[in-house]
C-alpha atoms as a PDB file:
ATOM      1  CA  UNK A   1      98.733  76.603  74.435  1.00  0.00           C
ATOM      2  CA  UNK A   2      97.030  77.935  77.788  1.00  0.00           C
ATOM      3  CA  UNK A   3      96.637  75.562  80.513  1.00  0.00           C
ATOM      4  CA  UNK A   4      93.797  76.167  83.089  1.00  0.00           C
ATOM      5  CA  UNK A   5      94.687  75.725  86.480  1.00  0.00           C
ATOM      6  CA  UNK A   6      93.756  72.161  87.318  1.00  0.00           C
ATOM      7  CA  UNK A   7      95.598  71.178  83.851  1.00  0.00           C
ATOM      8  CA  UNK A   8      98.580  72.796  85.982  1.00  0.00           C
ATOM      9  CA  UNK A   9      98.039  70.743  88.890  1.00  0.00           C
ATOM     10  CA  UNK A  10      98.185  67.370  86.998  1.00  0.00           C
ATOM     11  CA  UNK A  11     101.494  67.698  85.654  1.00  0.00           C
ATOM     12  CA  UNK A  12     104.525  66.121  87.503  1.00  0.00           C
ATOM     13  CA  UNK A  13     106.970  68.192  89.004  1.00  0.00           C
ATOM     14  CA  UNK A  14     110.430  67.444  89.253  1.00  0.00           C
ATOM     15  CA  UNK A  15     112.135  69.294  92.248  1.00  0.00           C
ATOM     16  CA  UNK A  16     115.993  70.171  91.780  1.00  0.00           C
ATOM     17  CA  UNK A  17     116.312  72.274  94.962  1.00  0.00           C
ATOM     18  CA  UNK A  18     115.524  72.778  98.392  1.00  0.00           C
ATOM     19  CA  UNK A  19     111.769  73.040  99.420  1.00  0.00           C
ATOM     20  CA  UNK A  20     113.305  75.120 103.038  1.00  0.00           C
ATOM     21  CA  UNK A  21     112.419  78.911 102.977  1.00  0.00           C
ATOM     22  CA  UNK A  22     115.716  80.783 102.519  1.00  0.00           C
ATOM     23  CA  UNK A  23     115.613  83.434 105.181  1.00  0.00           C
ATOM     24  CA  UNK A  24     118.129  86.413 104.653  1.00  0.00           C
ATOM     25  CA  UNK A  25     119.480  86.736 108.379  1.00  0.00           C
ATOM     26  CA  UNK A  26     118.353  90.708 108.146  1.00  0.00           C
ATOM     27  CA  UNK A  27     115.382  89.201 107.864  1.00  0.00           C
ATOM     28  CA  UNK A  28     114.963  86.944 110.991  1.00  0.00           C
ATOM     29  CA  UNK A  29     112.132  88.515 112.592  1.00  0.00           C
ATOM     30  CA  UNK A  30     109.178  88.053 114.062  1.00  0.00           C
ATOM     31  CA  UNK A  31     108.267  91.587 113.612  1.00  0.00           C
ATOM     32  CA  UNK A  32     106.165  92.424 110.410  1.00  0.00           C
ATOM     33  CA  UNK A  33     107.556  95.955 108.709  1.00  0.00           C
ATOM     34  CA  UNK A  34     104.840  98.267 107.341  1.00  0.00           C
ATOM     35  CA  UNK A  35     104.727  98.172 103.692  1.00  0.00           C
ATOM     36  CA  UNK A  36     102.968 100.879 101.349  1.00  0.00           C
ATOM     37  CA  UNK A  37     100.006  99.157 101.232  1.00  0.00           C
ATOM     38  CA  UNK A  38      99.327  99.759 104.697  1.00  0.00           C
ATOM     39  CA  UNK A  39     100.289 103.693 104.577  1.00  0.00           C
ATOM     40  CA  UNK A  40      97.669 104.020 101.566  1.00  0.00           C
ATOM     41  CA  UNK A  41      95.142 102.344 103.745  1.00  0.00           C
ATOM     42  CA  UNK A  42      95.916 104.727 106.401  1.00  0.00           C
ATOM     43  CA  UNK A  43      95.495 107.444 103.760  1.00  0.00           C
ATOM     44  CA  UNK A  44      91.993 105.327 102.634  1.00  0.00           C
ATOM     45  CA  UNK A  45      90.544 105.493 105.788  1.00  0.00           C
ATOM     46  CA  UNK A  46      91.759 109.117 106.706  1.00  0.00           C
ATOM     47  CA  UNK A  47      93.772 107.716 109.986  1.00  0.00           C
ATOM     48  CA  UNK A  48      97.028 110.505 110.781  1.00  0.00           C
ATOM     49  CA  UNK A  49     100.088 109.040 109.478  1.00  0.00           C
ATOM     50  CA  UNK A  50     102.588 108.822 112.157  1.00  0.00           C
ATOM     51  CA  UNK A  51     106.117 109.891 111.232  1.00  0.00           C
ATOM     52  CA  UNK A  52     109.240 110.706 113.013  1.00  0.00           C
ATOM     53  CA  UNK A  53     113.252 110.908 112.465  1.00  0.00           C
ATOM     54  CA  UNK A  54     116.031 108.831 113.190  1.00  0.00           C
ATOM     55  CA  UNK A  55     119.333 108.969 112.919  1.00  0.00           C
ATOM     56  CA  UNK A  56     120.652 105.744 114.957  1.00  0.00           C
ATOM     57  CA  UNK A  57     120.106 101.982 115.818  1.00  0.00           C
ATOM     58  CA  UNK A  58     118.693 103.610 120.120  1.00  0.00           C
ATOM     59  CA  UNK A  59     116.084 105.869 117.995  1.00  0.00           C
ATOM     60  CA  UNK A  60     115.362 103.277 115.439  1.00  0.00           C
ATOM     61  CA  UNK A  61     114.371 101.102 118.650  1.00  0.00           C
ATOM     62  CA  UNK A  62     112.111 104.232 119.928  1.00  0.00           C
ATOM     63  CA  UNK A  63     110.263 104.546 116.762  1.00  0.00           C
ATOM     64  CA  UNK A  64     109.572 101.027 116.713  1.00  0.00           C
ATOM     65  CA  UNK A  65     108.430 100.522 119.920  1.00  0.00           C
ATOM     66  CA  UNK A  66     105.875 103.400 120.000  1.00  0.00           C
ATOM     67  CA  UNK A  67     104.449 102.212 116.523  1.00  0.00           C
ATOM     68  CA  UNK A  68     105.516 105.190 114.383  1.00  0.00           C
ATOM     69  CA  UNK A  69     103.797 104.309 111.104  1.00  0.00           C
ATOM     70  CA  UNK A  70     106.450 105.556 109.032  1.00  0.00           C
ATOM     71  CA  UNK A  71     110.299 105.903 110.448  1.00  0.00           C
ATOM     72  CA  UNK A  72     112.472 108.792 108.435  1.00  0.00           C
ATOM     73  CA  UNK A  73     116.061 108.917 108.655  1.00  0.00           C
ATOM     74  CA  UNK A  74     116.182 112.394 107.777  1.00  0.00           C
ATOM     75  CA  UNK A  75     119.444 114.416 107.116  1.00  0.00           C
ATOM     76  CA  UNK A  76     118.836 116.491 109.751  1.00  0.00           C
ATOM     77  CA  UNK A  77     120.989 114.021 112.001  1.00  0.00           C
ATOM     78  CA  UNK A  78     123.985 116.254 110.337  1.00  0.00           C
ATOM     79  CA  UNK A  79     122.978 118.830 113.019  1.00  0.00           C
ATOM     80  CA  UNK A  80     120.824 117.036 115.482  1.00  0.00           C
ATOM     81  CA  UNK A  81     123.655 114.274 115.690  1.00  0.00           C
ATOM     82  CA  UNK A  82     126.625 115.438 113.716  1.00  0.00           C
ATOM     83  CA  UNK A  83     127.067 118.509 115.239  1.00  0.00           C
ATOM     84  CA  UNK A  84     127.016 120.194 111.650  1.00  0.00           C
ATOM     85  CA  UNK A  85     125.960 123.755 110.926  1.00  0.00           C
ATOM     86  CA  UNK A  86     123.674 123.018 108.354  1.00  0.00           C
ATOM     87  CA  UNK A  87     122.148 119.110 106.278  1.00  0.00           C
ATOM     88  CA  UNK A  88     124.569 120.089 103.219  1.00  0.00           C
ATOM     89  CA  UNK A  89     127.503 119.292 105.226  1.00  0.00           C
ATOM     90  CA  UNK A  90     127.126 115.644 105.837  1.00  0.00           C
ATOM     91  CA  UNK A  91     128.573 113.468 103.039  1.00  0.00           C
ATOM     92  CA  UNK A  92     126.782 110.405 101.869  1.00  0.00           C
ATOM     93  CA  UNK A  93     128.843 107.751 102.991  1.00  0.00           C
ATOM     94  CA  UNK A  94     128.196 108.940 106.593  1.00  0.00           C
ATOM     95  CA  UNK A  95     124.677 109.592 106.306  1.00  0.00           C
ATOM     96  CA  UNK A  96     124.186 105.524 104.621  1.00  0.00           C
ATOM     97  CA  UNK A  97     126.262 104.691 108.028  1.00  0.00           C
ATOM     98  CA  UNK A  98     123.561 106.036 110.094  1.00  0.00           C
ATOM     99  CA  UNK A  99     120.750 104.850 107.880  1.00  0.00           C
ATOM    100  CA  UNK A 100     122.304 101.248 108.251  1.00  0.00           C
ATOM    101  CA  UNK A 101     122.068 101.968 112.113  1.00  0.00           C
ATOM    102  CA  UNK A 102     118.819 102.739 112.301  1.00  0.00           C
ATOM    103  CA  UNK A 103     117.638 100.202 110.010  1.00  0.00           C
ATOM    104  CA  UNK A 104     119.137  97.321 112.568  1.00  0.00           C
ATOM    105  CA  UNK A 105     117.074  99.233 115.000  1.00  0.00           C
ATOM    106  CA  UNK A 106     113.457  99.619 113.770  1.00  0.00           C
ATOM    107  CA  UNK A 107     112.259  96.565 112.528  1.00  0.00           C
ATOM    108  CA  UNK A 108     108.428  97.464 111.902  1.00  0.00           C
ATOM    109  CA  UNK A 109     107.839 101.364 110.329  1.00  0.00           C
ATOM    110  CA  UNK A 110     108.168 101.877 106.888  1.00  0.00           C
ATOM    111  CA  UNK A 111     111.310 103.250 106.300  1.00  0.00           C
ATOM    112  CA  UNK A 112     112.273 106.367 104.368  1.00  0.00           C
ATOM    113  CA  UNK A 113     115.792 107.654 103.931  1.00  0.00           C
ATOM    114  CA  UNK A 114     116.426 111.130 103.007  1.00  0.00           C
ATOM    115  CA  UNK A 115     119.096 111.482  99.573  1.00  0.00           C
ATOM    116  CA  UNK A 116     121.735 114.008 101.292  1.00  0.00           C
ATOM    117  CA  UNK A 117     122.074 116.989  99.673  1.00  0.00           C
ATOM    118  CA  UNK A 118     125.199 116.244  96.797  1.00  0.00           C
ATOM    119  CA  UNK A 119     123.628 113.207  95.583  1.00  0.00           C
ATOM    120  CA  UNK A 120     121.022 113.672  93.487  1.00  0.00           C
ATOM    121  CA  UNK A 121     121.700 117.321  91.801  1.00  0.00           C
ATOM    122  CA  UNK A 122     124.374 116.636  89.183  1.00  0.00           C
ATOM    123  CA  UNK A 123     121.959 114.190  87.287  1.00  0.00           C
ATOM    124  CA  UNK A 124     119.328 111.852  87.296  1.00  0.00           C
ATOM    125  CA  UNK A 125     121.798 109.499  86.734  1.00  0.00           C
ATOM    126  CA  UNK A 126     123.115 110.087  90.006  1.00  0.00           C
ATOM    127  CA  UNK A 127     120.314 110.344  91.821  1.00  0.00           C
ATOM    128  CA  UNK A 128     119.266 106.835  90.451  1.00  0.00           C
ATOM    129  CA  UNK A 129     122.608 105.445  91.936  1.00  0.00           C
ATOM    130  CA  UNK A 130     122.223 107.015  95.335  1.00  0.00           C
ATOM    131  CA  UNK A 131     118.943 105.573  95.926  1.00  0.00           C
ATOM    132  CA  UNK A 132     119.582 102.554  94.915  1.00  0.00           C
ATOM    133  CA  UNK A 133     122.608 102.214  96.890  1.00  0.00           C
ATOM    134  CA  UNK A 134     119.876 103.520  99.872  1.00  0.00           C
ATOM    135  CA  UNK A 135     117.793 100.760  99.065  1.00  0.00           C
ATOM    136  CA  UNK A 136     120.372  98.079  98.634  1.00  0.00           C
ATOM    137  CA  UNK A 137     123.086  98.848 101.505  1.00  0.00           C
ATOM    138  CA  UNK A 138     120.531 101.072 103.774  1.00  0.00           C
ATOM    139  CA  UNK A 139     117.441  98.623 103.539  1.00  0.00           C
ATOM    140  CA  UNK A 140     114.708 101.359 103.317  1.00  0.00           C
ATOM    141  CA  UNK A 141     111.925 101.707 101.614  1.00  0.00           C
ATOM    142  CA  UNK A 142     111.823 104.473 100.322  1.00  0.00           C
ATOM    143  CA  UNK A 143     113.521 107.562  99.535  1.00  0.00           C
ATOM    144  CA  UNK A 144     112.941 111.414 100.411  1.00  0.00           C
ATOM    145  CA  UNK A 145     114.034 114.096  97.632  1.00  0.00           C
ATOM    146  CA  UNK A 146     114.022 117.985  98.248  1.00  0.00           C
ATOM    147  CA  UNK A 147     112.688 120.045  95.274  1.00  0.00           C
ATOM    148  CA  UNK A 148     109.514 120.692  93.248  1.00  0.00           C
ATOM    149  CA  UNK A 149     108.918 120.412  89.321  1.00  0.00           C
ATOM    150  CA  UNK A 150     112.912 120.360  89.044  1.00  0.00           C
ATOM    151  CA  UNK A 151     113.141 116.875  90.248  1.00  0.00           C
ATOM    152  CA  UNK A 152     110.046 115.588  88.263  1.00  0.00           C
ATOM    153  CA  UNK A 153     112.497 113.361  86.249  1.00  0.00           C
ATOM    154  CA  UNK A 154     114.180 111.822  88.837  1.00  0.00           C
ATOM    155  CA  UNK A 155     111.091 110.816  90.422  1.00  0.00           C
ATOM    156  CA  UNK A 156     109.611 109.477  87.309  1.00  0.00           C
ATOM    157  CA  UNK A 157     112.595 107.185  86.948  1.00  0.00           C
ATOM    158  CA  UNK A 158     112.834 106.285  90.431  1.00  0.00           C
ATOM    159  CA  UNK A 159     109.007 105.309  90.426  1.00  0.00           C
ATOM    160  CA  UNK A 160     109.768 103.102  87.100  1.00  0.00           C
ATOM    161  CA  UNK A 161     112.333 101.185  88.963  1.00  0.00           C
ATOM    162  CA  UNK A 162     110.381 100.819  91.719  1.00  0.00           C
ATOM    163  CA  UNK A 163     111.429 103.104  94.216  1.00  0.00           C
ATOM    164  CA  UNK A 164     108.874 104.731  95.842  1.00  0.00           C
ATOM    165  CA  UNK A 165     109.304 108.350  96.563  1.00  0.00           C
ATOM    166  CA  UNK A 166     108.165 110.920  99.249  1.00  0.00           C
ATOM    167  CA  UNK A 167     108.741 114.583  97.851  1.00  0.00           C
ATOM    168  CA  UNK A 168     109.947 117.520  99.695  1.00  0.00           C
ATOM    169  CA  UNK A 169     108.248 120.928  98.761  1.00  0.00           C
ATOM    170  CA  UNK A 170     107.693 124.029 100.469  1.00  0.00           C
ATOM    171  CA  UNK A 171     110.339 125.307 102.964  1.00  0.00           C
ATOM    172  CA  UNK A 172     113.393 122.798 101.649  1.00  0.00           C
ATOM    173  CA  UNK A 173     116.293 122.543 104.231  1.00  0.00           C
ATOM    174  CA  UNK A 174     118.810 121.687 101.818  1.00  0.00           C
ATOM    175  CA  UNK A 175     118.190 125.184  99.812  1.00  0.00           C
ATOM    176  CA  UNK A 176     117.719 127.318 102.285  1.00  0.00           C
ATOM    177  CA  UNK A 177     120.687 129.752 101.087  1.00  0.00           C
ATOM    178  CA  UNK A 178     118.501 129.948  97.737  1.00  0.00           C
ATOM    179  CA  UNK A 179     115.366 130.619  99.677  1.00  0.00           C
ATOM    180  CA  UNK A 180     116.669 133.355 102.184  1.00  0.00           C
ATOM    181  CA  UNK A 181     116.797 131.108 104.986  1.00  0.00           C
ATOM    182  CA  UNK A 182     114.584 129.168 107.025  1.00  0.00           C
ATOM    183  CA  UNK A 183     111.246 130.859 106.468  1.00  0.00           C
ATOM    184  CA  UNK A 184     107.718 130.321 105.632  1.00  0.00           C
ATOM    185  CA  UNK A 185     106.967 129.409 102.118  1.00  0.00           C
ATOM    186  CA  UNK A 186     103.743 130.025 100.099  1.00  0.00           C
ATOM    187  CA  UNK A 187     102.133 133.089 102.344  1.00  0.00           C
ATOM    188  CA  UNK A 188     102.269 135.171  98.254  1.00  0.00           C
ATOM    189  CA  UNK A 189      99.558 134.107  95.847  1.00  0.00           C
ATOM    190  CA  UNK A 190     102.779 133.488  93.378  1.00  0.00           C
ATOM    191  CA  UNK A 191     104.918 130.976  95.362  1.00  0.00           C
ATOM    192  CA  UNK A 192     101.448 129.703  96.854  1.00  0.00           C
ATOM    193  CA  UNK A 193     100.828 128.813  93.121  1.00  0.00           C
ATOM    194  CA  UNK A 194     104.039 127.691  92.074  1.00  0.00           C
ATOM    195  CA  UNK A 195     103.870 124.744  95.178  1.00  0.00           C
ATOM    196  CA  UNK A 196     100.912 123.763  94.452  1.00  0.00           C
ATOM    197  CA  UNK A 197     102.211 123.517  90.793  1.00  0.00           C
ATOM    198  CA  UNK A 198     104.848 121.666  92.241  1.00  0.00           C
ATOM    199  CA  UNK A 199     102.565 118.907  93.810  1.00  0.00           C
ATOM    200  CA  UNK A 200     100.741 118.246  91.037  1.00  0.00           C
ATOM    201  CA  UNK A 201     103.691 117.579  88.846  1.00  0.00           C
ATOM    202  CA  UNK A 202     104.778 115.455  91.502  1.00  0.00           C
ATOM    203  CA  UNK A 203     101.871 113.770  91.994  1.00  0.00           C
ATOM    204  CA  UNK A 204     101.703 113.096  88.546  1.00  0.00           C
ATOM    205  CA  UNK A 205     105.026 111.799  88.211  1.00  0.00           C
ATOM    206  CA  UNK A 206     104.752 108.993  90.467  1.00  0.00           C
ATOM    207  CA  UNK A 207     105.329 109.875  94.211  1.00  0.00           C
ATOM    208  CA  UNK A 208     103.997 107.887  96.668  1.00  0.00           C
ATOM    209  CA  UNK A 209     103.233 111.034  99.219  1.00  0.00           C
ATOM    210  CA  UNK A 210     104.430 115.004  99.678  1.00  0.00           C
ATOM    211  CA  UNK A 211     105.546 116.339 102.762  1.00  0.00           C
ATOM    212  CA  UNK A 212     104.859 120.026 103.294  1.00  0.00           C
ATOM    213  CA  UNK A 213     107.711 121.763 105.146  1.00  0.00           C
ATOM    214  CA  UNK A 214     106.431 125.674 106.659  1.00  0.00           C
ATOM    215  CA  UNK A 215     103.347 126.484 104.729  1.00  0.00           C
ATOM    216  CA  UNK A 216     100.350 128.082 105.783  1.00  0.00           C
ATOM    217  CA  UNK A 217      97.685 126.144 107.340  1.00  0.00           C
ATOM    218  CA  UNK A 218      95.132 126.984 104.690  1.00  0.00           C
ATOM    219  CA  UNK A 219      97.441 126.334 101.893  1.00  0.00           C
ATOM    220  CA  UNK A 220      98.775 122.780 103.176  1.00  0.00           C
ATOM    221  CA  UNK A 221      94.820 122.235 103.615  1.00  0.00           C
ATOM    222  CA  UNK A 222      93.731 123.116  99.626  1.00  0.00           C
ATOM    223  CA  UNK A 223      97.015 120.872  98.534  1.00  0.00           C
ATOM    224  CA  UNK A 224      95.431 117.729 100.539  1.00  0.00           C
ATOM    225  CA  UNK A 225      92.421 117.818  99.979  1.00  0.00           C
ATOM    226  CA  UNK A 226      93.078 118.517  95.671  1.00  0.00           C
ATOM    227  CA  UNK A 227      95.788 115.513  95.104  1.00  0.00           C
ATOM    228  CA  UNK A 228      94.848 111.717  95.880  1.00  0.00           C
ATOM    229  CA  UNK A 229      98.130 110.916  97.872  1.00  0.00           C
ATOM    230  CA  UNK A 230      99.176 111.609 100.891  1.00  0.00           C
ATOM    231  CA  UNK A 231     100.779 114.699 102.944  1.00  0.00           C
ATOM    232  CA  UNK A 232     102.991 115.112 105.400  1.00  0.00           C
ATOM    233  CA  UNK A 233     103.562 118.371 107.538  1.00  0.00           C
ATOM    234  CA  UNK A 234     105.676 119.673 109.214  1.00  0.00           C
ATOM    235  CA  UNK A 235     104.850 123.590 109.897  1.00  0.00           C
ATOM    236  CA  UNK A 236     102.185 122.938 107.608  1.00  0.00           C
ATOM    237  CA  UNK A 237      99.257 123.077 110.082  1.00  0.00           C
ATOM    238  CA  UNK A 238      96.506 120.091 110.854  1.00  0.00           C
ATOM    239  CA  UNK A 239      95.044 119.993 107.701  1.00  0.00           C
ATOM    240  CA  UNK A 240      97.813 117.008 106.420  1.00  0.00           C
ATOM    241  CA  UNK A 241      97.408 113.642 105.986  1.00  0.00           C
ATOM    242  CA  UNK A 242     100.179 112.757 108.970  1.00  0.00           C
ATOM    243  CA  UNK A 243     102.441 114.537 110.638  1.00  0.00           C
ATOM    244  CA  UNK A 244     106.237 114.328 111.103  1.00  0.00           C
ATOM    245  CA  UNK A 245     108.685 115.608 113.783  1.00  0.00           C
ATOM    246  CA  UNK A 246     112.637 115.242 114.083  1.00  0.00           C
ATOM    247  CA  UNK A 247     112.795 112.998 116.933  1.00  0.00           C
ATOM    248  CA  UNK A 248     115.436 115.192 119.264  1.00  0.00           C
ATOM    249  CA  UNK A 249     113.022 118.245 118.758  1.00  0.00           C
ATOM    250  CA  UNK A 250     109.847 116.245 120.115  1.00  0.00           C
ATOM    251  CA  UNK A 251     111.808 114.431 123.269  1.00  0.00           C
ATOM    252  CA  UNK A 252     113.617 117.493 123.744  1.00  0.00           C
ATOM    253  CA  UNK A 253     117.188 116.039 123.585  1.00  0.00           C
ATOM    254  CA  UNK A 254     119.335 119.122 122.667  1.00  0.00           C
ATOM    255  CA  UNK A 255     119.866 121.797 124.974  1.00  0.00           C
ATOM    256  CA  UNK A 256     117.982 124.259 124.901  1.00  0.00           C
ATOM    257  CA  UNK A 257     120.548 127.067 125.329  1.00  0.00           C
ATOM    258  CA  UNK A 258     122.161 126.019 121.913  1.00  0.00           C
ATOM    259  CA  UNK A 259     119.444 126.582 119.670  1.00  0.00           C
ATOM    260  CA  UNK A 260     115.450 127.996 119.785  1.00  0.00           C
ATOM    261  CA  UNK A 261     112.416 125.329 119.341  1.00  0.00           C
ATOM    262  CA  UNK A 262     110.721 126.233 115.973  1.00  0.00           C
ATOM    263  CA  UNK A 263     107.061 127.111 116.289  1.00  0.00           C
ATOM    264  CA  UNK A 264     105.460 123.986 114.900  1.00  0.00           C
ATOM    265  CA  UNK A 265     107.356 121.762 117.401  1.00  0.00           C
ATOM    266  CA  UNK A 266     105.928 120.359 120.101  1.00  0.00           C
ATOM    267  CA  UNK A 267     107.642 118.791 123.076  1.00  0.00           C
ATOM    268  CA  UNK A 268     106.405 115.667 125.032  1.00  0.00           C
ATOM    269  CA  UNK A 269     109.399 115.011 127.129  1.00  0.00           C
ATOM    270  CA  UNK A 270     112.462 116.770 128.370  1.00  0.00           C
ATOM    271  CA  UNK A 271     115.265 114.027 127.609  1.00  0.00           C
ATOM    272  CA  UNK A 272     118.530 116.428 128.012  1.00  0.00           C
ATOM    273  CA  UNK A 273     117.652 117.949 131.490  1.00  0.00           C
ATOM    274  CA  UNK A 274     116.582 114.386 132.097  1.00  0.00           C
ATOM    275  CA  UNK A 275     119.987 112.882 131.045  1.00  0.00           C
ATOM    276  CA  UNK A 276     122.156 116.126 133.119  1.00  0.00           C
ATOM    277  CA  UNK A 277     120.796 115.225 136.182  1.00  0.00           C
ATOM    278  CA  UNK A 278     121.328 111.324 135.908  1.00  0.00           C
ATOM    279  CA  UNK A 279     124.703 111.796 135.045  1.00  0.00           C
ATOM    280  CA  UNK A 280     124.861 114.655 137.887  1.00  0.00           C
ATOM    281  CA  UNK A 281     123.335 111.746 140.050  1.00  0.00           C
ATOM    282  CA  UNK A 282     125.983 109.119 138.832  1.00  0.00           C
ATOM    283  CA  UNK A 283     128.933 111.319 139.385  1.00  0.00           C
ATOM    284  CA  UNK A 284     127.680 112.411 143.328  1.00  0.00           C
ATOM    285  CA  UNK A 285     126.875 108.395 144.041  1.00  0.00           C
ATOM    286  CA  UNK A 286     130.472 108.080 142.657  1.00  0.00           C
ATOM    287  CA  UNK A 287     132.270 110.500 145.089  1.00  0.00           C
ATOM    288  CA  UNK A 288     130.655 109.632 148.222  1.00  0.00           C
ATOM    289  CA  UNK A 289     130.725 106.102 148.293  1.00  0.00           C
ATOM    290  CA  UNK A 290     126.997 104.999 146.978  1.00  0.00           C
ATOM    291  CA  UNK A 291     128.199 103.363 143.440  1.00  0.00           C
ATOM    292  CA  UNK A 292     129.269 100.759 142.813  1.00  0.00           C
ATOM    293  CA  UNK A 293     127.911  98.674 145.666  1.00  0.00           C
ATOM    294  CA  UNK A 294     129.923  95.145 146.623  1.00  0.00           C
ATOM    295  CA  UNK A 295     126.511  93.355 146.919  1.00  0.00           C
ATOM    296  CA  UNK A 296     124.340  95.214 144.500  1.00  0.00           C
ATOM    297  CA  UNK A 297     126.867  95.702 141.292  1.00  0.00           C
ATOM    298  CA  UNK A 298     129.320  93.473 142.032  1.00  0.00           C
ATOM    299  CA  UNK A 299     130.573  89.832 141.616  1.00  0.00           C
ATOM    300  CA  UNK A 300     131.800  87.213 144.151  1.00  0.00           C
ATOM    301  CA  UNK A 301     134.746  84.605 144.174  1.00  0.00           C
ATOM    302  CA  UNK A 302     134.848  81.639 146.487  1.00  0.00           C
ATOM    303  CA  UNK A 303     137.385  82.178 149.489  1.00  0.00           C
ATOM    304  CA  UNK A 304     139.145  79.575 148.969  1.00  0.00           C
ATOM    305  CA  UNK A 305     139.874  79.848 144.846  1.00  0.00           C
ATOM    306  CA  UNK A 306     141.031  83.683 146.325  1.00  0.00           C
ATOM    307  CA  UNK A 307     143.326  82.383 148.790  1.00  0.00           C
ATOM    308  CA  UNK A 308     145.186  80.275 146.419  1.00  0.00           C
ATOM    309  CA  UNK A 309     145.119  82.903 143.722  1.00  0.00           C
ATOM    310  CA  UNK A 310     146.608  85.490 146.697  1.00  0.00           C
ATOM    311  CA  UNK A 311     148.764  82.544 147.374  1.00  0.00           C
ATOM    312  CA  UNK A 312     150.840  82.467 143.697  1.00  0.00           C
ATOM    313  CA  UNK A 313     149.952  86.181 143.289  1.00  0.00           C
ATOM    314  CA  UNK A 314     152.488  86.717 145.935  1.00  0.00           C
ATOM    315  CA  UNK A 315     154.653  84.305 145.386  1.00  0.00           C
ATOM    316  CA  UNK A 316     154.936  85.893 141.669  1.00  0.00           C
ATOM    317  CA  UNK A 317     155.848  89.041 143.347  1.00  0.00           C
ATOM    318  CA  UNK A 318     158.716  87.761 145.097  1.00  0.00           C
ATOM    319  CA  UNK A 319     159.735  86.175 141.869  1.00  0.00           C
ATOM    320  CA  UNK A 320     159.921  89.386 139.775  1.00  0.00           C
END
């Protein structure tokens, strides 16, 4: 029998539990996160999708204080963070550590956590478990997979569960070795062809957006404009949907002596020649006197609760 909705409203209800909200305490905020819905209408109404790194809780905070429309905790915090030659070193356990991190930190982008490099190429199987265990332990999103028409059936069972994916083509990190190294992708008409292949299969098999690593402008332009989701560059020219930068490479936290700034970055702040001359500062204020300061930094007893403490300090002394 169907019941229209005022029949509904007639019938008594009996009530066997609690009428408070139940709140999960990760939850307690007064912050609301981005959801998909809002980076599709960003995509709707053509507005650049913001997106930047992470890779703990202080740079969670950053991203979520300027706004960033989507926050990625990208597996480049093996090098940028971890010290690591290269994103296949970093093991999954730590890279869910940091994802936790930056999760308690950023309370408002929508969040997108790479799969590490290890997790997801054995099976589909196993790259089912590792997101989930991203989704359930990290809190994101979202997940991030590296590959093109290879990793069509992962997505498509990731997008049946309900785990929305961003896909990974063009210049992929995590295979550099197989690629020759870290070099532009698509400037042939055959591996031009063969990514835009790529995005279509992925499009088709459910992801939620593409991010274009080191393609030519023109290229990245012809992808976006032929698929109906969005994409993300990086080294992929203006023609993208949004834009996405690791975080330490935009506020220019590394030093620069260590490694050279990749073409497509650009720099709005100088954060480690920033941070060696505060610390320079500190240690000079500390040898000559200026820090701490009794007044400024430090804390005051009552003369009288010092005497008596001097008073059975001593008398302790002579004790012993």
């Amino acid at each position: 029998m169907v019941l229209f909705r005022s029949q509904i409203r007639s019938i008594p209800r009996l009530r066997y539990f609690s009428t408070k909200s139940i709140i999960r305490s990760s939850y307690q905020t007064d912050v609301k996160r981005k959801t998909l819905l809002d980076i599709q209408r960003l995509y709707e109404t053509k507005t650049p999708i913001s997106v930047v790194t992470a890779y703990d809780f202080i740079t969670g905070k950053y991203a979520e204080s300027a706004d960033v429309d989507i926050n990625l905790v990208g597996d480049s915090l093996a090098m940028v963070a971890l010290g690591y030659e290269d994103t296949t070193e970093i093991s999954f356990d730590e890279f869910l550590y940091h994802t936790k991190a930056v999760l308690r930190g950023n309370k408002s982008s929508f969040m997108v956590a790479d799969i590490p490099f290890g997790s997801t190429e054995i099976s589909v199987e196993q790259a089912v478990s590792s997101a989930i265990k991203l989704v359930k332990y990290g809190k994101v999103q979202g997940v991030k997979i590296e590959g093109g028409s290879d990793i069509v059936p992962t997505v498509k069972k990731l997008s049946s569960i309900g785990i929305p994916v961003m896909a990974h083509v063009g210049l992929t990190p995590q295979r550099h070795n197989a690629l020759g190294g870290f070099k532009v992708q698509g400037n042939n008409t055959e591996r031009a062809l063969e990514i835009y292949r790529d995005c279509l299969d992925l499009q088709e098999a459910g992801a939620f957006s593409l991010l274009l690593e080191c393609i030519p402008n023109k290229l990245s332009e012809y992808i976006t404009k032929n698929i109906s989701i969005p994409t993300i560059g990086i080294g992929a020219g203006p023609g993208c949907s949004g834009q996405v930068l690791v975080m330490s490479d935009l506020l220019g936290m590394g030093d620069p002596k260590d490694s050279m700034k990749p073409k497509f970055v650009k720099q709005y702040n100088d954060f480690f020649s920033s941070a060696i001359h505060s610390l320079h500062a500190y240690k000079r204020d500390l040898q000559h006197g200026k820090f701490p300061l009794a007044d400024d930094h430090g804390f005051k007893i009552k003369k009288e609760v010092f005497h008596d403490f001097k008073m059975q300090a001593e008398a302790m002394k002579k004790a012993n």
